[in-house]
C-alpha atoms as a PDB file:
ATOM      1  CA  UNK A   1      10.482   4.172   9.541  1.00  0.00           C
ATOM      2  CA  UNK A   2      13.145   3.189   7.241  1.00  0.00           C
ATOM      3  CA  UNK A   3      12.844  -0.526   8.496  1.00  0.00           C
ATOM      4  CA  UNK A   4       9.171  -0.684   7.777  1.00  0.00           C
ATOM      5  CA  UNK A   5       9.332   1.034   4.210  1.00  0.00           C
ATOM      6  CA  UNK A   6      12.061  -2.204   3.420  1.00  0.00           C
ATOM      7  CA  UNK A   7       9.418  -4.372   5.038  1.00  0.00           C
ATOM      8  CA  UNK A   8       6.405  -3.178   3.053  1.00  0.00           C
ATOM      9  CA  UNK A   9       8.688  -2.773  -0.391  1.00  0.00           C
ATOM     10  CA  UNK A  10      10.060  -6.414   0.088  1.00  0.00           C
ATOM     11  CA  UNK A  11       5.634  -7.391  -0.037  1.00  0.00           C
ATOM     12  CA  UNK A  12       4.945  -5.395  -2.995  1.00  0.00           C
ATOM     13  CA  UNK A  13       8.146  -6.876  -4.718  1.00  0.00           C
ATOM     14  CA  UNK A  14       6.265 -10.676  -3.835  1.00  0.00           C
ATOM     15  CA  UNK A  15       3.177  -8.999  -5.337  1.00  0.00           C
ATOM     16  CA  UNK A  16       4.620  -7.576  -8.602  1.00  0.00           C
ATOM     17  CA  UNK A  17       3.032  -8.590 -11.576  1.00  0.00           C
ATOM     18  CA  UNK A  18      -0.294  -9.046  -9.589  1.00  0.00           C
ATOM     19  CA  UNK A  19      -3.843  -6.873 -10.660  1.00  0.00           C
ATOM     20  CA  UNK A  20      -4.322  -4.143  -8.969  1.00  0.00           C
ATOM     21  CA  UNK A  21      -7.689  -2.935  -8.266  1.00  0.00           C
ATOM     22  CA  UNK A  22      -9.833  -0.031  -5.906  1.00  0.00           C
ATOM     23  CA  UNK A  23     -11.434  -1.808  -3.341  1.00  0.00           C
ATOM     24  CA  UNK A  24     -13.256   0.975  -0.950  1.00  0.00           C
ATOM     25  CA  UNK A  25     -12.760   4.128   0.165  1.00  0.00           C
ATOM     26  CA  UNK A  26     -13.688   5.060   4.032  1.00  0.00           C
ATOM     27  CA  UNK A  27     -14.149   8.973   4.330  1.00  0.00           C
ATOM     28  CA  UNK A  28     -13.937   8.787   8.176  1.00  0.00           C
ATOM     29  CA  UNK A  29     -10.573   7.877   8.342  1.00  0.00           C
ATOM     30  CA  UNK A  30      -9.859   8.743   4.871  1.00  0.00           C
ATOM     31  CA  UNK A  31      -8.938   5.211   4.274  1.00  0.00           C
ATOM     32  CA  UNK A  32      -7.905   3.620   0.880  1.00  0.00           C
ATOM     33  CA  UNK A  33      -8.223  -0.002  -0.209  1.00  0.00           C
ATOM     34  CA  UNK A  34      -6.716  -2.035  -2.601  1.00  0.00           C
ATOM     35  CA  UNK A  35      -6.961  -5.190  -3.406  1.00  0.00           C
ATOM     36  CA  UNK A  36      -3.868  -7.365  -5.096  1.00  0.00           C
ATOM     37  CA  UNK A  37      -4.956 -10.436  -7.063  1.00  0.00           C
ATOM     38  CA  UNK A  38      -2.249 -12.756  -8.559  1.00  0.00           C
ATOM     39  CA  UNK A  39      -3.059 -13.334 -12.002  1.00  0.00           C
ATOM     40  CA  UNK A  40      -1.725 -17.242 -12.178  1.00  0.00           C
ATOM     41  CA  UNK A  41      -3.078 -18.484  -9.431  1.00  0.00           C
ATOM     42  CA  UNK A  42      -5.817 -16.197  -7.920  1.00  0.00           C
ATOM     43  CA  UNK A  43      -4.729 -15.287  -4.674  1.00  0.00           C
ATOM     44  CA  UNK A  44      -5.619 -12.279  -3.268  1.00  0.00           C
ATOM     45  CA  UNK A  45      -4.540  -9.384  -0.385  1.00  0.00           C
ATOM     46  CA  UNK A  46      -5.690  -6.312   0.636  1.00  0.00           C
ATOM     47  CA  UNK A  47      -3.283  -3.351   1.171  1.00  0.00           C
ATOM     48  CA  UNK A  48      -5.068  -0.353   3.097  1.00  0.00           C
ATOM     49  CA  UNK A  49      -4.067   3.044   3.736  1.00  0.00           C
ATOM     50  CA  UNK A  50      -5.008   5.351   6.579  1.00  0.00           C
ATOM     51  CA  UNK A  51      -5.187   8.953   6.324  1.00  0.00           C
ATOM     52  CA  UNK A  52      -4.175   9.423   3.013  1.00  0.00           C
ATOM     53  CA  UNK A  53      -3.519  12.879   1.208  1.00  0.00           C
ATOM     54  CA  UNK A  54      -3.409  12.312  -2.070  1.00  0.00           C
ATOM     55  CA  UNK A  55      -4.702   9.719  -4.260  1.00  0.00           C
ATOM     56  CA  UNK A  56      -4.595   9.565  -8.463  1.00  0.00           C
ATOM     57  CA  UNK A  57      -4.536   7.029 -10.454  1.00  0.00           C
ATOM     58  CA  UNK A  58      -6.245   4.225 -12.135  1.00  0.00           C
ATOM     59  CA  UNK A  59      -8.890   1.985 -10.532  1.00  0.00           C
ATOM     60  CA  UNK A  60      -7.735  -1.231 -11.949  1.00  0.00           C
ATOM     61  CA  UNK A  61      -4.351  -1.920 -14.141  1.00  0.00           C
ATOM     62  CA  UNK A  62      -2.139  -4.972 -14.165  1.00  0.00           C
ATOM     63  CA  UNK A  63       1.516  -6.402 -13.971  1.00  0.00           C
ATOM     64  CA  UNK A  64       1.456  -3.769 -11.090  1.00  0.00           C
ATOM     65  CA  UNK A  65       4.732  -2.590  -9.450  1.00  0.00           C
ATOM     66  CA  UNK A  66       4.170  -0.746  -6.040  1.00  0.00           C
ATOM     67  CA  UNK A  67       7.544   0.881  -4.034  1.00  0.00           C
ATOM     68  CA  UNK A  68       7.084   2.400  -1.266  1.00  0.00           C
ATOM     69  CA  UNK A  69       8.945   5.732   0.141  1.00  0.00           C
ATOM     70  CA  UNK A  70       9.282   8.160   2.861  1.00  0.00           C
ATOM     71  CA  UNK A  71       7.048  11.547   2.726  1.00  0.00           C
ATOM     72  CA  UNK A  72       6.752  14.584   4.206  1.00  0.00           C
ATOM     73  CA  UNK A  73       3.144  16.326   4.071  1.00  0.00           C
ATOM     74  CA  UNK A  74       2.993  20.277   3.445  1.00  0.00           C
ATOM     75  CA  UNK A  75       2.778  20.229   7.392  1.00  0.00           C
ATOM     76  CA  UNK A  76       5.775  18.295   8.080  1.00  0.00           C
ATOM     77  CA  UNK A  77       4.294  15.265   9.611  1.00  0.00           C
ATOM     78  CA  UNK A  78       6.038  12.303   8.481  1.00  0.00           C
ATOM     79  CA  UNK A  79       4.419   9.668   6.277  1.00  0.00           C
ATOM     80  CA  UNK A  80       4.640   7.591   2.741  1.00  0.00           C
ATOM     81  CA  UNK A  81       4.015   8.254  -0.804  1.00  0.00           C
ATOM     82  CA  UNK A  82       3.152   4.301  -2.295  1.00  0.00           C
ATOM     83  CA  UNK A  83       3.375   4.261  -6.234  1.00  0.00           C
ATOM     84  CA  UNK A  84       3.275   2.476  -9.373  1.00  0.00           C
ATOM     85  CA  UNK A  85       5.072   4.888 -12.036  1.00  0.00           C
ATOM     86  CA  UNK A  86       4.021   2.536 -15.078  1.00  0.00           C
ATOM     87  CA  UNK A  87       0.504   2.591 -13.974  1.00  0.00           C
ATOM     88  CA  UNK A  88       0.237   6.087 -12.828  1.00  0.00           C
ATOM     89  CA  UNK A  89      -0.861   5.486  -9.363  1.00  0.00           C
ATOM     90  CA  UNK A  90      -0.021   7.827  -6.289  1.00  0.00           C
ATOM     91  CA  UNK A  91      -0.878   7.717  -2.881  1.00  0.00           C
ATOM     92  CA  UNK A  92       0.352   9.220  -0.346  1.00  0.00           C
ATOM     93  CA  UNK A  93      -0.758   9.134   3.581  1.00  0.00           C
ATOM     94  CA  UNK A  94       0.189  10.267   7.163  1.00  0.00           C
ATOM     95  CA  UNK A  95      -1.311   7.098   9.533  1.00  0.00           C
ATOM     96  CA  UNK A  96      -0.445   3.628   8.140  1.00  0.00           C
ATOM     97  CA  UNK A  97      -0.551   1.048   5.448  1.00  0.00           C
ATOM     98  CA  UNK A  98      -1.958  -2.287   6.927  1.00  0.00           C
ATOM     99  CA  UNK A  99      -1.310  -5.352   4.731  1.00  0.00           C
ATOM    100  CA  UNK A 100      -3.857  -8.720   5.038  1.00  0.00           C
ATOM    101  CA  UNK A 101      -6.265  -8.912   7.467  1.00  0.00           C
ATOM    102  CA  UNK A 102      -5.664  -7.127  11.443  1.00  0.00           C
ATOM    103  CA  UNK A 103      -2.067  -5.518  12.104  1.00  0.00           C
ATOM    104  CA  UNK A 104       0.222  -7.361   9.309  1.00  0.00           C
ATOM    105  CA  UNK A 105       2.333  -4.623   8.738  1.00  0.00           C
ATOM    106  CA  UNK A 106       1.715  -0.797   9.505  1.00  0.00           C
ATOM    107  CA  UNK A 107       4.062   2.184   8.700  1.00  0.00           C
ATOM    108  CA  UNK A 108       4.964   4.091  10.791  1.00  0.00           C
ATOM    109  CA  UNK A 109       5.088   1.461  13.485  1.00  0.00           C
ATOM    110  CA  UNK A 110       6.814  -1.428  13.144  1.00  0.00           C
ATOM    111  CA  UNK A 111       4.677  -4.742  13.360  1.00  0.00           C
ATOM    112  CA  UNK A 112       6.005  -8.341  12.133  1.00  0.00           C
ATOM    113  CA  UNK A 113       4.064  -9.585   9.028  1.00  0.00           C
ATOM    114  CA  UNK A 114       1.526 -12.475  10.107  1.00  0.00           C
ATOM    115  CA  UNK A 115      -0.431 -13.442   6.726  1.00  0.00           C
ATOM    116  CA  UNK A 116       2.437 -13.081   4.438  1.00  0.00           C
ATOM    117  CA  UNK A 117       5.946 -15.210   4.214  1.00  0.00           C
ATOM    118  CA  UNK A 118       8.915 -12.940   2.504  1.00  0.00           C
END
């Protein structure tokens, strides 16, 4: 899981300094969109989250500065706490984080990045 964590922290480093802002929220699989938007140039990515736990936090902030680290829910099941200490946002989750559009990058599992060049 390590692997992926690096993976996913090396995208939010490309992304830092972009907007931040809630996209949707899917009760059924208690999934959590955001959506990145860079602020020079307007490009744009989605970052979801499966399963999550916990969420708090602001709906929209910018300069944004996501890191990504291993966490271990009440139950012991392995997963990832995703934060932006400056901004105040938590999330943490049990299932995956899926960057772009279709399997870019999910944690636990390892997948290559397709829509994104690090």
């Amino acid at each position: 899981m390590m692997a992926d964590i690096t993976r996913v922290n090396a995208f939010f480093q490309n992304w830092k300094g972009a907007i931040a802002l809630f996209n949707k929220f899917t009760s059924s699989h208690s999934r959590f969109v955001i959506e990145l938007k860079q602020p020079n140039n307007g490009e744009f990515i989605g970052v979801s989250f499966s399963f999550c736990n916990y969420i708090a936090g602001s709906t929209l902030w910018e300069n944004c500065d996501l890191k990504c680290f291993p966490w271990k829910s009440p139950e012991g099941k392995s997963g990832y706490e995703v934060r932006d200490d400056k901004a105040g946002f938590l999330i943490r989750g049990t299932d995956s984080i899926v960057i772009g559009e279709g399997d870019s990058s999910t944690i636990p599992q390892a997948h290559p990045f397709q829509n994104q060049s690090l």
